[in-house]
Each structure stands twice: as C-alpha cells, then as structure tokens.
C-alpha atoms as a PDB file:
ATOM      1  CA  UNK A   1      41.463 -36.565 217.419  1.00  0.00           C
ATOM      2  CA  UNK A   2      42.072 -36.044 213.788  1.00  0.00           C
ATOM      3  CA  UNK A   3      41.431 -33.529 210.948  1.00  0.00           C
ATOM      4  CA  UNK A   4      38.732 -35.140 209.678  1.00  0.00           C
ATOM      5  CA  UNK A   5      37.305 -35.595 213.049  1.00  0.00           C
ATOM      6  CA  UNK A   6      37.631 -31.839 214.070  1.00  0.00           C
ATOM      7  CA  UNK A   7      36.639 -30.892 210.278  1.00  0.00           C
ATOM      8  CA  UNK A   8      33.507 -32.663 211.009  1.00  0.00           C
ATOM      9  CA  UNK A   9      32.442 -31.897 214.347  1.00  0.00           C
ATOM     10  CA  UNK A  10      33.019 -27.872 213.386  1.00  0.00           C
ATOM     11  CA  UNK A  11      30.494 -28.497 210.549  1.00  0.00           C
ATOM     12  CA  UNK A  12      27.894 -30.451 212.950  1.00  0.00           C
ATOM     13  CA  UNK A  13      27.905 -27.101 215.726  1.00  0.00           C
ATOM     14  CA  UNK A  14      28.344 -24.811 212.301  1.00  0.00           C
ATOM     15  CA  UNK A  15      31.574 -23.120 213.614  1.00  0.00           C
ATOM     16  CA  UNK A  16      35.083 -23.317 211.856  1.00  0.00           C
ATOM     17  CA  UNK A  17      37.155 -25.681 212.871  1.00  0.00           C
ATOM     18  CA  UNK A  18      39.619 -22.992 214.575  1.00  0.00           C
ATOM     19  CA  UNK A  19      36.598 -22.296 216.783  1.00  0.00           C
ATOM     20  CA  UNK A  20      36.228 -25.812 217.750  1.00  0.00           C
ATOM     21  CA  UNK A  21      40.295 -25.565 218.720  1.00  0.00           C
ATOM     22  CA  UNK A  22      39.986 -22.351 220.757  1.00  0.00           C
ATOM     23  CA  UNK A  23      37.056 -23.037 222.834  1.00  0.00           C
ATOM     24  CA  UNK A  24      36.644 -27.056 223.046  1.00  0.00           C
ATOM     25  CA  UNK A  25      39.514 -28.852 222.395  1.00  0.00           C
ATOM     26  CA  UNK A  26      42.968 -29.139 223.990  1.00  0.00           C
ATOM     27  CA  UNK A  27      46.422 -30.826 223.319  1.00  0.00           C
ATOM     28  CA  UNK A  28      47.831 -33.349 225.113  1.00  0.00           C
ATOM     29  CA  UNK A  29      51.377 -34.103 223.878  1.00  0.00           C
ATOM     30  CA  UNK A  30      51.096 -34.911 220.996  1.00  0.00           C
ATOM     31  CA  UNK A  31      46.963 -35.317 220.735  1.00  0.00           C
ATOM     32  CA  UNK A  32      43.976 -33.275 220.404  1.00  0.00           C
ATOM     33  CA  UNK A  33      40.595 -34.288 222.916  1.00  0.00           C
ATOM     34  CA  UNK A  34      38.029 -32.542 223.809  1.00  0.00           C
ATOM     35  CA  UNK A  35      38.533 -30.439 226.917  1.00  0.00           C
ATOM     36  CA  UNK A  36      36.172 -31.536 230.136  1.00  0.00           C
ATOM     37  CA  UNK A  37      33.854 -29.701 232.488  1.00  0.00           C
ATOM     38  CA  UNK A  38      36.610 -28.516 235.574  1.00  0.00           C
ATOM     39  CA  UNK A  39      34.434 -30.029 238.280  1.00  0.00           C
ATOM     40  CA  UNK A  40      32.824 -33.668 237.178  1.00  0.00           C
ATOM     41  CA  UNK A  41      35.787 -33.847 234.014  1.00  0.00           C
ATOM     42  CA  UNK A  42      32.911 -35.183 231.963  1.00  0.00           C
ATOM     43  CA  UNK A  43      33.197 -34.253 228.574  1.00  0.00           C
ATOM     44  CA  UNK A  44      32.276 -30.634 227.763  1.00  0.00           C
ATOM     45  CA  UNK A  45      29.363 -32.160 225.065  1.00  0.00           C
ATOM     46  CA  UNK A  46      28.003 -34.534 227.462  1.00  0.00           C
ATOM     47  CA  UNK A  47      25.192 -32.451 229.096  1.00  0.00           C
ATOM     48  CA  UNK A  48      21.793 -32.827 230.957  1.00  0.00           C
ATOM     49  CA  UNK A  49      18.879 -33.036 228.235  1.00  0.00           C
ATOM     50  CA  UNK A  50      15.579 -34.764 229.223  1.00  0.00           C
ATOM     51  CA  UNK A  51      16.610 -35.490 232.896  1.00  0.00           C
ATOM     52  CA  UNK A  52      19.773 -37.632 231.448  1.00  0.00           C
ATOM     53  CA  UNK A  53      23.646 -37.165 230.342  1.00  0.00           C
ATOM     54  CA  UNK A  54      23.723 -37.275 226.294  1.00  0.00           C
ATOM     55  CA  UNK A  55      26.268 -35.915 223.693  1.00  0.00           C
ATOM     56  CA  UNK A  56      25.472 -33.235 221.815  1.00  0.00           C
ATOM     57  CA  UNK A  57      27.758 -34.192 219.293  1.00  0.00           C
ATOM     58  CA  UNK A  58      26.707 -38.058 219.128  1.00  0.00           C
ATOM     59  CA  UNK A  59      26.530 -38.434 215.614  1.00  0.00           C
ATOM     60  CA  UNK A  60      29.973 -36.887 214.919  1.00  0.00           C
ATOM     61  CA  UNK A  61      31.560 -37.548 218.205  1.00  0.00           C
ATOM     62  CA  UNK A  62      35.239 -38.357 217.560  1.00  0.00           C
ATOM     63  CA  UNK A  63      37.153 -41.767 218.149  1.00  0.00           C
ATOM     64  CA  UNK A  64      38.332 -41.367 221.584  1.00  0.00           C
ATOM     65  CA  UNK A  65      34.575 -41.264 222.477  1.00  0.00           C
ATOM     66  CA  UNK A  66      33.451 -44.335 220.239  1.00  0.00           C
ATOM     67  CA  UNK A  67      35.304 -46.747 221.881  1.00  0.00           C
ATOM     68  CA  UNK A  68      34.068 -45.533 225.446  1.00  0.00           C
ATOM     69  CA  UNK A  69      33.900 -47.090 227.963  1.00  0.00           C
ATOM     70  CA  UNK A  70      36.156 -49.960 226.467  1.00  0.00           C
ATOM     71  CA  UNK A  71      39.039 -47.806 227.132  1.00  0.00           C
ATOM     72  CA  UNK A  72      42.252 -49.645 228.134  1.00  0.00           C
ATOM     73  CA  UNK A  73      42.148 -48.182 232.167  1.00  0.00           C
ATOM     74  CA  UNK A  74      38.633 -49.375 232.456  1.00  0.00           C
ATOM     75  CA  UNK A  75      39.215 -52.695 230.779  1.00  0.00           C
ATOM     76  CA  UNK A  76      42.171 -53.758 232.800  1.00  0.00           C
ATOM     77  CA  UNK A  77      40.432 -55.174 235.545  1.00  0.00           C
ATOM     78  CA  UNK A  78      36.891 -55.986 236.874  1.00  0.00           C
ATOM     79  CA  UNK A  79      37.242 -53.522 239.501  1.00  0.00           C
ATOM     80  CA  UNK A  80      38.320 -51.234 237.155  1.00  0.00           C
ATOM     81  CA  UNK A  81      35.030 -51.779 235.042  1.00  0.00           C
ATOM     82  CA  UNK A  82      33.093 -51.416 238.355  1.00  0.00           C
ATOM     83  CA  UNK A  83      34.727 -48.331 239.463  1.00  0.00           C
ATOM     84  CA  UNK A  84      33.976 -46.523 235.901  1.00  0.00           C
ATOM     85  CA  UNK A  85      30.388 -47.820 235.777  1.00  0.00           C
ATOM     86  CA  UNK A  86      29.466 -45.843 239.333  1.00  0.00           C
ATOM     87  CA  UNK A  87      30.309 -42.899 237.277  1.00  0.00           C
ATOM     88  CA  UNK A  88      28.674 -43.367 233.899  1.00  0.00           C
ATOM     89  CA  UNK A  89      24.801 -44.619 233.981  1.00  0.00           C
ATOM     90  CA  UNK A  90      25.314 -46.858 230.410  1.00  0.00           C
ATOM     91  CA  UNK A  91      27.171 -49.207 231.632  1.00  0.00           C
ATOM     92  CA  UNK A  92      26.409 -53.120 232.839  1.00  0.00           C
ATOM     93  CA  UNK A  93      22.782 -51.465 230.516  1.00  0.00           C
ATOM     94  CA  UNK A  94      22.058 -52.299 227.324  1.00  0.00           C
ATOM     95  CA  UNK A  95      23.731 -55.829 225.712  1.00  0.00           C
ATOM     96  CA  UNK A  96      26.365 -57.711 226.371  1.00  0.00           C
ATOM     97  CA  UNK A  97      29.344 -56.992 223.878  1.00  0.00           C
ATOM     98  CA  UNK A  98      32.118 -60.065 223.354  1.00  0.00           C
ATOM     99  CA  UNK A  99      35.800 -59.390 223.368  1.00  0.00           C
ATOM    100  CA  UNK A 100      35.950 -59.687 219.513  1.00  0.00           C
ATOM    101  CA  UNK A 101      33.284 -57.067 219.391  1.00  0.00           C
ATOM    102  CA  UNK A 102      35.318 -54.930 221.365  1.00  0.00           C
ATOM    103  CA  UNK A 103      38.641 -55.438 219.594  1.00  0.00           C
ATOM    104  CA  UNK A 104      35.979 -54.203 216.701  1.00  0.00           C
ATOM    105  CA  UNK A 105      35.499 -50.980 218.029  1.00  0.00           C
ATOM    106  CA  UNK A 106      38.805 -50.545 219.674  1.00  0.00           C
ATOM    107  CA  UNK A 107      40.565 -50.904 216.117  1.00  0.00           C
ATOM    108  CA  UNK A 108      37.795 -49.102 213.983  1.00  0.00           C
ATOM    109  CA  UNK A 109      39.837 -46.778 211.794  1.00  0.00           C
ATOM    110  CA  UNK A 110      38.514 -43.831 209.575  1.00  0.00           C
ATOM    111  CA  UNK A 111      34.720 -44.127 210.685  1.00  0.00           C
ATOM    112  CA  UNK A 112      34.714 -40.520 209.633  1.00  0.00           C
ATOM    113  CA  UNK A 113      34.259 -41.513 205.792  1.00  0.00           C
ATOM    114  CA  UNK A 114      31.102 -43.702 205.869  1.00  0.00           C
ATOM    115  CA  UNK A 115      29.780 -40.741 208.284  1.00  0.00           C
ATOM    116  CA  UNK A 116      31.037 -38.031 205.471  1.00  0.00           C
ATOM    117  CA  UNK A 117      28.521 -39.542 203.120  1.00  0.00           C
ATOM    118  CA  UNK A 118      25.838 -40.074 205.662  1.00  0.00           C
ATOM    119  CA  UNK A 119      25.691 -36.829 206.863  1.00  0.00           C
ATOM    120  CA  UNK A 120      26.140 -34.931 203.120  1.00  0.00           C
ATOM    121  CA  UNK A 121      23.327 -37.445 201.770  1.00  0.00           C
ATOM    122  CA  UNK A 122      21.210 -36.705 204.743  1.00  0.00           C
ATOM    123  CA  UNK A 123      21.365 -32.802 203.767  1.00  0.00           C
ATOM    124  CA  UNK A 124      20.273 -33.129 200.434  1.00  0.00           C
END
C-alpha cells in the first residue's frame, strides 16, 4: 500500500493516517496491507451490511484490493479460480472480463490521483 493510498483511506474513516497504521494495517517485509479478521482472514473492511459482505472503504480501497480476485495465486490455475470463488460470493457473477482487461487492472498505477480529484470535487 502506498502513502497516497493510506493518506487517503485515513481521510475517508476521518482518522490520521498514524491511526490507520496502529489499528488496521500491518507490514509485511517490505509492504503495508490491511490486517484481516483472525478467524475468516477476510479483510478487516469487508463486513456484513444488508445481509451481504461489502467494503467499507470501497471508494478508497487501496491497490492490493482493486485488482481482487485477479490476484496471481488465484489466476494460476482453473482450480485455483474455483477454489477462491467458494470463498468470495462475486465471483463467476457479474461479466466476463478478457485477459487484456485484466492485465488493465493488474498494471493500473496511481489510481489514487483521478480519485484525489473525485473525492475533493465531490466535497465541495
């Protein structure tokens, strides 16, 4: 996760971003993520709301989470795919996305700055 990631996602739940650090996020060598719930490991922001799993941090959620599921583990193989999709309810839903369109989102880089402007116009 980066600065502008954490910068962000402090402002959306209106804590600092040291906040953020101490109570959600964690380092992994040499990355920050979002810690996860000890029992399930879903993500500490995914929780129940109108009888289904959403983010609470969707519009700012960081990078790690905007190329879910098309994460390299659950890509690798079809049984892979099949094994994540028993565990998260979105998948095999919705459309069909192509390989391009996932190299798209894999390789999206600094979404952070059309989201900057979004969410300051969107305040005004």
């Amino acid at each position: 996760m980066t600065k502008p990631e954490i910068k962000l996602i402090a402002d959306f739940l209106k804590i600092s971003p040291e906040q953020l650090r101490q109570k959600y996020l964690k380092r992994v060598g040499l990355r920050t993520t979002i810690i996860e719930q000890p029992g399930t490991k879903d993500c500490v922001f995914l929780r129940e709301a109108d009888g289904q799993k959403r983010c609470m941090i969707y519009p700012v959620r960081p990078s790690q989470c905007r190329i879910w599921p098309f994460w390299p583990n659950n890509l690798k193989n079809p049984n892979a795919w099949n094994k994540t999709a028993q565990k998260c309810s979105g998948i095999n839903r919705g459309r069909f996305y192509s390989f391009e369109e996932i190299e798209k989102i894999k390789k999206a880089k600094k979404w952070w700055q059309n989201a900057e402007r979004t969410l300051s116009s969107s305040k005004e």
